[in-house]
Protein backbone atom coordinates (compact mmCIF):
# COMPACT_ATOMS: atom_id res chain seq x y z
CA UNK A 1 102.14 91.48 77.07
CA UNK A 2 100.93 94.16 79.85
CA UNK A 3 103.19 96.88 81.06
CA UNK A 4 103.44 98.34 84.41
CA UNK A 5 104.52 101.72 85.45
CA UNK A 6 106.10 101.36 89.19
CA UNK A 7 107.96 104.47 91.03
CA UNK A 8 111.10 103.86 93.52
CA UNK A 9 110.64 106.10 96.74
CA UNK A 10 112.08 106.35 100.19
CA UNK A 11 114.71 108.17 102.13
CA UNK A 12 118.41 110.01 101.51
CA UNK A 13 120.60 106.87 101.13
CA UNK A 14 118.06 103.85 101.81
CA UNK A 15 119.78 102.53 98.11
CA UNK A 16 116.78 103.23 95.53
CA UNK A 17 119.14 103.68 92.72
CA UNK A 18 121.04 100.46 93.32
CA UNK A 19 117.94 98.60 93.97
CA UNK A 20 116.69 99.34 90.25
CA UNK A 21 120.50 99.17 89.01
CA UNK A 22 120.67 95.73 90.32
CA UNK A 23 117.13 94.70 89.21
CA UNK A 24 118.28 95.73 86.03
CA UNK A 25 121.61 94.16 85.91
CA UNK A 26 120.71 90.78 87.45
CA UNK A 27 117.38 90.21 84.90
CA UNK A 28 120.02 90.81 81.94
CA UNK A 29 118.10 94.51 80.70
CA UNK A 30 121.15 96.12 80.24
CA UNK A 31 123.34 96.57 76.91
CA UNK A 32 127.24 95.66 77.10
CA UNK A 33 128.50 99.48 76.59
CA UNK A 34 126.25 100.33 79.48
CA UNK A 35 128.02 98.15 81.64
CA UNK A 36 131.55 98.99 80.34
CA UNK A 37 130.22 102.20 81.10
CA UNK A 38 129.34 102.18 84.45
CA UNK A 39 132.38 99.78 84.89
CA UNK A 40 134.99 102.17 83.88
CA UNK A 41 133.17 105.00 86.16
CA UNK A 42 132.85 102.73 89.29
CA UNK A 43 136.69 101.87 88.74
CA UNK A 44 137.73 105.46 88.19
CA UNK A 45 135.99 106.82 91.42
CA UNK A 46 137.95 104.29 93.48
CA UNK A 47 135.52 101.67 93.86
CA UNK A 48 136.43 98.50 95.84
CA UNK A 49 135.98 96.28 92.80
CA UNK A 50 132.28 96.44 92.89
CA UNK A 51 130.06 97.96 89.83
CA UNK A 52 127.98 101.23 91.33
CA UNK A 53 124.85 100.03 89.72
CA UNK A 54 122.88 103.46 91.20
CA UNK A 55 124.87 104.91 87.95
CA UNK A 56 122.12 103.46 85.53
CA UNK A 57 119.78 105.38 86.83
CA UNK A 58 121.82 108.42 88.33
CA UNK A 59 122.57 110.24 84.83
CA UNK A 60 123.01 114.18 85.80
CA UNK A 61 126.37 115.08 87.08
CA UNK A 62 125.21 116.84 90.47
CA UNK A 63 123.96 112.94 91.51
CA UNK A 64 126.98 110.96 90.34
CA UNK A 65 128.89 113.48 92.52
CA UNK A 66 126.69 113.74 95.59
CA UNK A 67 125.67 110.03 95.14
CA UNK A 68 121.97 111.16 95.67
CA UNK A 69 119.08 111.09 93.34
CA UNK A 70 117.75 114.75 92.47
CA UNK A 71 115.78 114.38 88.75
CA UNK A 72 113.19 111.64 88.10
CA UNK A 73 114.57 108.91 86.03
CA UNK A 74 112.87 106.31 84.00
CA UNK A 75 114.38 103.31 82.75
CA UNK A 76 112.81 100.67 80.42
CA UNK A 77 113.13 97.01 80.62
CA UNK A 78 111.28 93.54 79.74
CA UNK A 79 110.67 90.19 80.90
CA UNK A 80 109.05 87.30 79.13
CA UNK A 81 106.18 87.90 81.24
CA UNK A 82 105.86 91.38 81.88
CA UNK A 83 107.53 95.16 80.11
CA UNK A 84 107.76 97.67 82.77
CA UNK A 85 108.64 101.45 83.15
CA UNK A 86 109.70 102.38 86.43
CA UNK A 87 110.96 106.32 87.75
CA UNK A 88 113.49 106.49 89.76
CA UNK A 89 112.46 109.52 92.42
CA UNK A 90 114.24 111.52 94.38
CA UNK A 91 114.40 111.14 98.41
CA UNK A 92 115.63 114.68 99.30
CA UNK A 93 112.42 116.64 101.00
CA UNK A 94 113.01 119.44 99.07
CA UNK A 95 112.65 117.17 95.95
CA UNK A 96 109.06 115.63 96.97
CA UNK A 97 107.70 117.62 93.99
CA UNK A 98 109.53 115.16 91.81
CA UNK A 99 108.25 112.10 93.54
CA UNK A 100 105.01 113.43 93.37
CA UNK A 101 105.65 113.40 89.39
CA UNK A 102 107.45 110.38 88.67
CA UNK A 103 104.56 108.48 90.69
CA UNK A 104 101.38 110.12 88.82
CA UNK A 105 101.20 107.56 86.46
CA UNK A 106 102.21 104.67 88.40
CA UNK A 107 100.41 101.38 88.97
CA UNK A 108 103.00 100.45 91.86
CA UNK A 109 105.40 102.13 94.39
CA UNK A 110 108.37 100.59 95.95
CA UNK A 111 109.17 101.86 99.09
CA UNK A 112 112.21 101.62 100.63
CA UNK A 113 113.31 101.59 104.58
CA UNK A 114 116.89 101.23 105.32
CA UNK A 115 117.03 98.20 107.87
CA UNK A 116 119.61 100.37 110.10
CA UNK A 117 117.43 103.74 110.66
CA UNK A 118 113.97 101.67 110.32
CA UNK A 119 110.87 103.90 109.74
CA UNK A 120 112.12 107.66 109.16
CA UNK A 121 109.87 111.08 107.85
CA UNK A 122 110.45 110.61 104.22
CA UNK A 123 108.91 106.97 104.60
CA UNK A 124 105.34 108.43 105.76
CA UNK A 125 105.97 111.33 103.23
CA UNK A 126 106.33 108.93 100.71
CA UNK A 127 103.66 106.48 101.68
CA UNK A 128 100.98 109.10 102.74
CA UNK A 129 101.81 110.71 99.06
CA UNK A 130 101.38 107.27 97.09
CA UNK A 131 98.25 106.68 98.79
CA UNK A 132 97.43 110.05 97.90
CA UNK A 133 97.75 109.25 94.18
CA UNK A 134 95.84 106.35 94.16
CA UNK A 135 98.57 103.85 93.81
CA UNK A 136 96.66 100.79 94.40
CA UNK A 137 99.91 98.58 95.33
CA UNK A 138 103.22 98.70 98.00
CA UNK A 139 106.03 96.69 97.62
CA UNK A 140 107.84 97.55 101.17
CA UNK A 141 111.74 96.58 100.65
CA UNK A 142 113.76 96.17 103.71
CA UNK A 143 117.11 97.25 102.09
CA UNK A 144 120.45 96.67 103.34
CA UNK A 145 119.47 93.56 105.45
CA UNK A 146 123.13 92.20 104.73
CA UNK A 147 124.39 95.10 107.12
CA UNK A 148 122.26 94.23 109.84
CA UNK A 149 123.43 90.37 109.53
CA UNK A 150 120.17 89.35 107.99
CA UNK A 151 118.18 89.58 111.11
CA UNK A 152 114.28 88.14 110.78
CA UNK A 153 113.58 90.25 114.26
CA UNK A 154 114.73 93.43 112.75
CA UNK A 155 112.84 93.07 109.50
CA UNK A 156 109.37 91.72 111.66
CA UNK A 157 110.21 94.78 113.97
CA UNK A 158 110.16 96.98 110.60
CA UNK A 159 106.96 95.46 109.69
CA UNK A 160 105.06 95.44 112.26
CA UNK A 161 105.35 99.19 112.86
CA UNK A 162 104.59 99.86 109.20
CA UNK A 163 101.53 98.02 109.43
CA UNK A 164 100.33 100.25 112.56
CA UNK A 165 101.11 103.43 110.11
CA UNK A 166 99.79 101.80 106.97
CA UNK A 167 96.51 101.88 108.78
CA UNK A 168 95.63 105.18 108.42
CA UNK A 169 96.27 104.93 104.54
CA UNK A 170 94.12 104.03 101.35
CA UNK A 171 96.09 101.14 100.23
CA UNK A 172 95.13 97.15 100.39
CA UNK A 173 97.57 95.62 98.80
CA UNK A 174 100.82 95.90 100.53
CA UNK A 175 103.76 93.29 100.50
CA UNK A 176 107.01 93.49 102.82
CA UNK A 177 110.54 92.02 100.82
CA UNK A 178 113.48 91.86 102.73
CA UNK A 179 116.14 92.76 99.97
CA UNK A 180 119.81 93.88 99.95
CA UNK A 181 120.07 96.03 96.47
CA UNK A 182 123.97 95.81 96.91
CA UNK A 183 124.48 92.46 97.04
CA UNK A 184 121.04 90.94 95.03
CA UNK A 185 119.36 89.01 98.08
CA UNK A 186 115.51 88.53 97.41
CA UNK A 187 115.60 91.32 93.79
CA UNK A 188 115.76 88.72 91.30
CA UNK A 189 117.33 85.79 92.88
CA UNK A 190 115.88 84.00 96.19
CA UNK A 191 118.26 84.60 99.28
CA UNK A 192 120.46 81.82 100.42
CA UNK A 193 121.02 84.22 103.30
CA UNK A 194 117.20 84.59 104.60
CA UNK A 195 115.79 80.93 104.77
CA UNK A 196 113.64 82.28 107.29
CA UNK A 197 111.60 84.15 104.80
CA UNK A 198 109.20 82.18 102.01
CA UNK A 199 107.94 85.16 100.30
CA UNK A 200 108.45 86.00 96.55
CA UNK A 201 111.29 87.93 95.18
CA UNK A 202 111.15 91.40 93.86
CA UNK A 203 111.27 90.69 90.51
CA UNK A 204 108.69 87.73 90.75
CA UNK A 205 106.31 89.61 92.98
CA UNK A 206 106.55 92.74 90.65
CA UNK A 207 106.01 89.94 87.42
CA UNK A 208 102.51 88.71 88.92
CA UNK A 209 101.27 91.63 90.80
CA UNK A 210 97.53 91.64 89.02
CA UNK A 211 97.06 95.76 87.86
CA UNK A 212 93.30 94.22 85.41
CA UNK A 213 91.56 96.11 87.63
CA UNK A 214 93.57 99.36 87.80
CA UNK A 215 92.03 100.63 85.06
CA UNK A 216 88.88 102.22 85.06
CA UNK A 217 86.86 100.40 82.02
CA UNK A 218 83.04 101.78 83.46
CA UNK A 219 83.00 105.64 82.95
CA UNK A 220 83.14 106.34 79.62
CA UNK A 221 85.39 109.54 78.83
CA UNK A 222 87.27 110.97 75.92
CA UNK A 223 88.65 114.50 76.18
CA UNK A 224 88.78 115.82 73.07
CA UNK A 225 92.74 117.02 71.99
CA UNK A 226 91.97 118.02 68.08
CA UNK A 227 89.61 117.95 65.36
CA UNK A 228 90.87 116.16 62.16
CA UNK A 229 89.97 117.74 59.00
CA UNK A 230 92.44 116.76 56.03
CA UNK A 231 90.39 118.37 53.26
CA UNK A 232 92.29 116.38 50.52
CA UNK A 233 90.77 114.83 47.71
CA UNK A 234 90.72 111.40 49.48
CA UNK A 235 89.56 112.61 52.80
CA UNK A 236 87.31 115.44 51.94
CA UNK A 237 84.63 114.92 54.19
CA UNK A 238 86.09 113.46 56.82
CA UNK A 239 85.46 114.99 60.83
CA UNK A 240 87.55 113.19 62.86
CA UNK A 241 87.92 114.30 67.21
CA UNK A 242 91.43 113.21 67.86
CA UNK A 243 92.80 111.91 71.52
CA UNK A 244 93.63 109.51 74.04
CA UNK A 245 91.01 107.59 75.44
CA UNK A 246 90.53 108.67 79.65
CA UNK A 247 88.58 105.52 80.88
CA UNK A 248 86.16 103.38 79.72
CA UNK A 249 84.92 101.87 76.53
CA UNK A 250 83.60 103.40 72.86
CA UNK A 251 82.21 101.20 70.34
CA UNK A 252 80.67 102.08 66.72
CA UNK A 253 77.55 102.43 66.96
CA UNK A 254 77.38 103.61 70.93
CA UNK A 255 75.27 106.78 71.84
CA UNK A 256 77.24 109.79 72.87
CA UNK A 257 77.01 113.16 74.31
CA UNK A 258 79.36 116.00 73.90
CA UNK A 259 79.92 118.09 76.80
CA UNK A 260 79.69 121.38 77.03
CA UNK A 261 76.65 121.35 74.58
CA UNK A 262 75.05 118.52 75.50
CA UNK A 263 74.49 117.43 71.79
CA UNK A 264 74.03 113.79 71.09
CA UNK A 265 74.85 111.54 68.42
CA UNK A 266 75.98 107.91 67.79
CA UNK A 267 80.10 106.91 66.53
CA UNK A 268 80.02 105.95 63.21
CA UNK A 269 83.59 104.69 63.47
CA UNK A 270 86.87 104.58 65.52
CA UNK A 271 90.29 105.15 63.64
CA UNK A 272 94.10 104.56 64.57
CA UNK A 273 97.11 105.30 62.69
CA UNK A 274 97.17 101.62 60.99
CA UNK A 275 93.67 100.85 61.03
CA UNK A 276 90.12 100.94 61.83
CA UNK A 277 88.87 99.30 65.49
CA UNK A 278 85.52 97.67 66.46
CA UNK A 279 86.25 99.35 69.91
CA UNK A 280 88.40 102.10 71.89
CA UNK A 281 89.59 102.08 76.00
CA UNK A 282 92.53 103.69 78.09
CA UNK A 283 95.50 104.37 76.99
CA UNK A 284 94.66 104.13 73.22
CA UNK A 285 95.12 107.37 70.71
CA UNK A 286 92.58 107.38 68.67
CA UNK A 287 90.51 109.74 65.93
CA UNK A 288 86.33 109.30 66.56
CA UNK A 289 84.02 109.77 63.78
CA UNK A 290 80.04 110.96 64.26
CA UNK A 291 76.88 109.73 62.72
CA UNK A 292 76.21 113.86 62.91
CA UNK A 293 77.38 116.74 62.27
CA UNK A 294 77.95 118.72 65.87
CA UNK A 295 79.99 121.20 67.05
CA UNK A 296 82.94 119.95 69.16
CA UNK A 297 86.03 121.41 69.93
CA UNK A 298 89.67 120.60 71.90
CA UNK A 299 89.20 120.47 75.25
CA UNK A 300 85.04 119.56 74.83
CA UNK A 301 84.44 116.14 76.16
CA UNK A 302 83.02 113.06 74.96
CA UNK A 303 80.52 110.60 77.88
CA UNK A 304 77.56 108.71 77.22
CA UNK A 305 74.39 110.00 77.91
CA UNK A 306 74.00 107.63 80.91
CA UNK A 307 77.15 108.09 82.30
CA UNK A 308 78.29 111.75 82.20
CA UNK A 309 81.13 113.37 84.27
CA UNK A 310 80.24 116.26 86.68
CA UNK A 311 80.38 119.86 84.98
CA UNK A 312 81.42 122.72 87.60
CA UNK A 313 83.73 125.57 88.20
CA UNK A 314 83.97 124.87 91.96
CA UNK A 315 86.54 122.03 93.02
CA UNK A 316 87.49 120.91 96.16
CA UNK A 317 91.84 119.16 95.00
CA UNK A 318 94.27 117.88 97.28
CA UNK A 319 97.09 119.98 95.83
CA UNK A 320 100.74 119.27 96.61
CA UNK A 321 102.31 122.84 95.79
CA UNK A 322 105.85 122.20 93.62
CA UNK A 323 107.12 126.04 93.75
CA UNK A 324 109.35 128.08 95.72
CA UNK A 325 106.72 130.95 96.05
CA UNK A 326 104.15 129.94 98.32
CA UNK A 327 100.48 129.74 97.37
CA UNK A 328 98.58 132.86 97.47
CA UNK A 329 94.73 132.85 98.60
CA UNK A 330 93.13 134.87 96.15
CA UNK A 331 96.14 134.32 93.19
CA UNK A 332 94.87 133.38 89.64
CA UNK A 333 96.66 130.67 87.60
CA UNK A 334 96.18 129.22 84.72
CA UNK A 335 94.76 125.34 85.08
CA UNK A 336 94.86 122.49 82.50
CA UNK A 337 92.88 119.34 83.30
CA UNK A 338 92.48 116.86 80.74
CA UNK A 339 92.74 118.83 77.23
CA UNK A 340 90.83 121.80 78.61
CA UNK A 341 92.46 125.23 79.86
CA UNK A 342 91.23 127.75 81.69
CA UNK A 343 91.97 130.06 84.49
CA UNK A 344 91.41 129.49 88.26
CA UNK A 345 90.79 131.22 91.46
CA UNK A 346 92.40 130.12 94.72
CA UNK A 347 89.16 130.72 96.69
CA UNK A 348 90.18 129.18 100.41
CA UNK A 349 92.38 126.71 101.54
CA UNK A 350 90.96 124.71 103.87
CA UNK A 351 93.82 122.99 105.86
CA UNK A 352 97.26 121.57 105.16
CA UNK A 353 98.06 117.83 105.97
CA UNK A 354 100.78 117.07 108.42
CA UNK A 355 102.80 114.45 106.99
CA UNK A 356 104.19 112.45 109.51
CA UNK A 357 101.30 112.49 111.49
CA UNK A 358 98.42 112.57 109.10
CA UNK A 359 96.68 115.41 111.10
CA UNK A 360 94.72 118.30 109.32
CA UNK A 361 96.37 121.71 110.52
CA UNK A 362 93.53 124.22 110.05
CA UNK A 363 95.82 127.02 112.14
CA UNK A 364 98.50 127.66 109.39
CA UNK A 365 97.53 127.44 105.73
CA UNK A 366 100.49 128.87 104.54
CA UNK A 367 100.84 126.49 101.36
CA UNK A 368 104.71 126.21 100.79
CA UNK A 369 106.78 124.46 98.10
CA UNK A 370 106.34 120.60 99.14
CA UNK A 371 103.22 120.77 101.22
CA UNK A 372 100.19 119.26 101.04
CA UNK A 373 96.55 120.87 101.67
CA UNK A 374 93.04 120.84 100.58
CA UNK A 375 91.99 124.11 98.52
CA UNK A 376 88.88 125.15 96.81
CA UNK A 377 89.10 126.02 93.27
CA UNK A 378 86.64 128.65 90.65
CA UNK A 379 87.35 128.24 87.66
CA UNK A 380 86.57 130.59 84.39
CA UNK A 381 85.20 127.54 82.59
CA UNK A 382 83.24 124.43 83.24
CA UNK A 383 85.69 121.18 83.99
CA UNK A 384 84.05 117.59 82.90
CA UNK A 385 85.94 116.14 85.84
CA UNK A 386 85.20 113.23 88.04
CA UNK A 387 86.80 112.29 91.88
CA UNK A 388 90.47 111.17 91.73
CA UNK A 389 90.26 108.08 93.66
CA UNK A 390 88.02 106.82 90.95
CA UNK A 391 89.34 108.01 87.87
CA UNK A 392 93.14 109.24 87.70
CA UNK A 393 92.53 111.02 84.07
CA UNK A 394 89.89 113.01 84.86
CA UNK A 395 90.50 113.94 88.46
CA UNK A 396 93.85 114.95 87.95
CA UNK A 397 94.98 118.73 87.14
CA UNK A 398 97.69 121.23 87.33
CA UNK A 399 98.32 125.25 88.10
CA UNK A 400 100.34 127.13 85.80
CA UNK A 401 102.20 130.26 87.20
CA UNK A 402 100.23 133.23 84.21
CA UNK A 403 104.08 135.33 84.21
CA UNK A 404 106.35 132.22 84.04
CA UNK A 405 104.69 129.20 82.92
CA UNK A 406 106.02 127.51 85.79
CA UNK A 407 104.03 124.32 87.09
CA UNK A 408 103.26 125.52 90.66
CA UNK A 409 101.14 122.26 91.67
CA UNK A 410 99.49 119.38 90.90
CA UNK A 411 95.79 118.63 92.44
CA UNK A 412 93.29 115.85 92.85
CA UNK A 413 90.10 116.15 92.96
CA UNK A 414 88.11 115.73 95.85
């Protein structure tokens, strides 16, 4: 059974947490004390005899009082078809920096657009970021369709003036659902309210979307995270490279090449925790034995000599800056992409994106907390890195404030 990662984002209010609350509720993932749970706390805020399902996924007490979402949460659930994790994200501007990290590793993003306010800021923000990220798939709800009497003009309005945004994007797969989260229309049951639409439901559409493809099986990369080396009486020889598979495919047998030395050698065999495995691809942990005896090191990497990632220490990332204290041209922070750290140089930034209209502003490039802009990188070490939009592992990194260890932003490489 496959899993897929999906992310919740949209506005303040446009009923994210419900959506997933109710998606949980009505496909039978929850256990009985969650639901007394919730129950008792829906009754005890003066509810009007419904269950607040946006309290399965609103857990910190500043959201059940506010009634917003400020953390990311993830919940787990399962189908017979399909398991899925999916992070709830905030829809607060100030709190982009969270959607930005709750839809990293996501196959799928849910957008929501409250059928009342239509299109708002936070829905380009939101789009323009998953697009961003590579998120290959949209599932556009129309929420709260019950509250504008379950109009088919409003919802075609709604779509239609997506669509003419959605242009300017990197996304080709994009569905429109109209939903209401409160009341379960079109999440895992089909509407008796909407005859007028013959699309899937949530659930069903988010139980076939196809993700095979996702999942980049051609470029052959495994960053190195530790080198095994029990020296027992058992294991005495044994050189294992420990870590997670990036992308691609490793066989016994196959030729490789370790970057940074460029030594080659061939796999003599690939280990797991149960077993050995006649062959290795993304996401699986595994330990990598070699025919020879080479240096290699955390944070080396492992290609094939035919198919090698580009070494440099200048990078042109998209970064999306997560800290209060703006960017500084000229600051040094630490940077970890894949197992390797180093430190970097914020050489120029080139311009910052406008959001809601997609336009490069090469006037101000004042990088604040939230904003979006292309900057060129020097590192102190050679990265093994390839583009983002065709490999998510290795084009992804972060900046690492040197005095606090804070995660100041999160970059894609260009």
């Amino acid at each position: 059974m496959d899993l897929l990662r999906f992310t919740t984002a949209g506005s303040v209010d446009d009923g994210k947490s419900t959506l997933i609350g109710r998606l949980l509720y009505d496909s039978k993932s929850i256990f009985e004390d969650q639901l007394e749970a919730i129950e008792r706390l829906s009754e005890s805020r003066g509810g009007d005899g419904q269950v607040d399902l946006a309290l399965l996924t609103d857990g910190l007490r500043s959201e059940r009082e506010q009634g917003i979402t400020i953390d990311v949460a993830y919940r787990y659930f399962a189908t017979p078809r399909r398991k899925f994790i999916v992070a709830d994200t905030p829809g607060h501007i100030q709190y982009t920096r969270n959607m930005v990290t709750g839809a990293s590793t996501a196959n799928l993003a849910i957008i929501l657009i409250d059928a009342r306010k239509g299109i708002l800021e936070q829905t380009h923000r939101h789009s323009f970021i998953a697009s961003l990220l590579h998120i290959k798939h949209l599932i556009i709800c129309v929420n709260k369709m019950d509250l504008v009497g379950y109009s088919e003009e409003v919802f075609n309005k709604i779509v239609e003036e997506y669509k003419d945004f959605a242009s300017r994007l990197d996304v080709q797969d994009i569905k429109f659902i109209p939903v209401s989260a409160l009341l379960g229309d079109n999440v895992v049951d089909k509407s008796a309210n909407m005859p007028w639409y013959d699309g899937s439901t949530l659930l069903h559409t988010l139980e076939t979307v196809y993700i095979g493809s996702d999942v980049n099986h051609v470029d052959p990369r495994f960053p190195v995270q530790a080198v095994i080396r029990p020296q027992t009486a058992e294991w005495h020889d044994y050189r294992g490279f420990a870590g997670r598979v990036a992308s691609g495919v490793f066989k016994p047998g196959d030729e490789i090449i370790a970057m940074p030395s460029g030594f080659t050698s061939r796999i003599k065999s690939i280990n797991t925790m149960k077993d050995d495995v006649k062959e290795a691809f993304s996401p699986m942990s595994i330990a990598m034995t070699l025919e020879d005896e080479i240096d290699i090191s955390r944070g080396d990497m492992i290609a094939k000599p035919n198919n090698m990632p580009t070494a440099t220490q200048d990078l042109d990332v998209m970064l999306c800056w997560f800290h209060e204290k703006p960017l500084v041209l000229g600051g040094r922070y630490f940077l970890r992409h894949t197992t390797r750290d180093c430190k970097a140089l914020i050489k120029e930034v080139r311009y910052k994106i406008d959001i809601n209209t997609l336009h490069k502003n090469e006037q101000d490039l004042r990088l604040g907390m939230n904003e979006i802009g292309r900057v060129r990188l020097r590192t102190t070490l050679p990265l093994f890195a390839d583009p983002y939009a065709i490999n998510r592992n290795t084009g992804g990194l972060i900046l690492i404030d040197e005095e606090t260890n804070n995660t100041v932003a999160a970059g894609m490489i260009l």
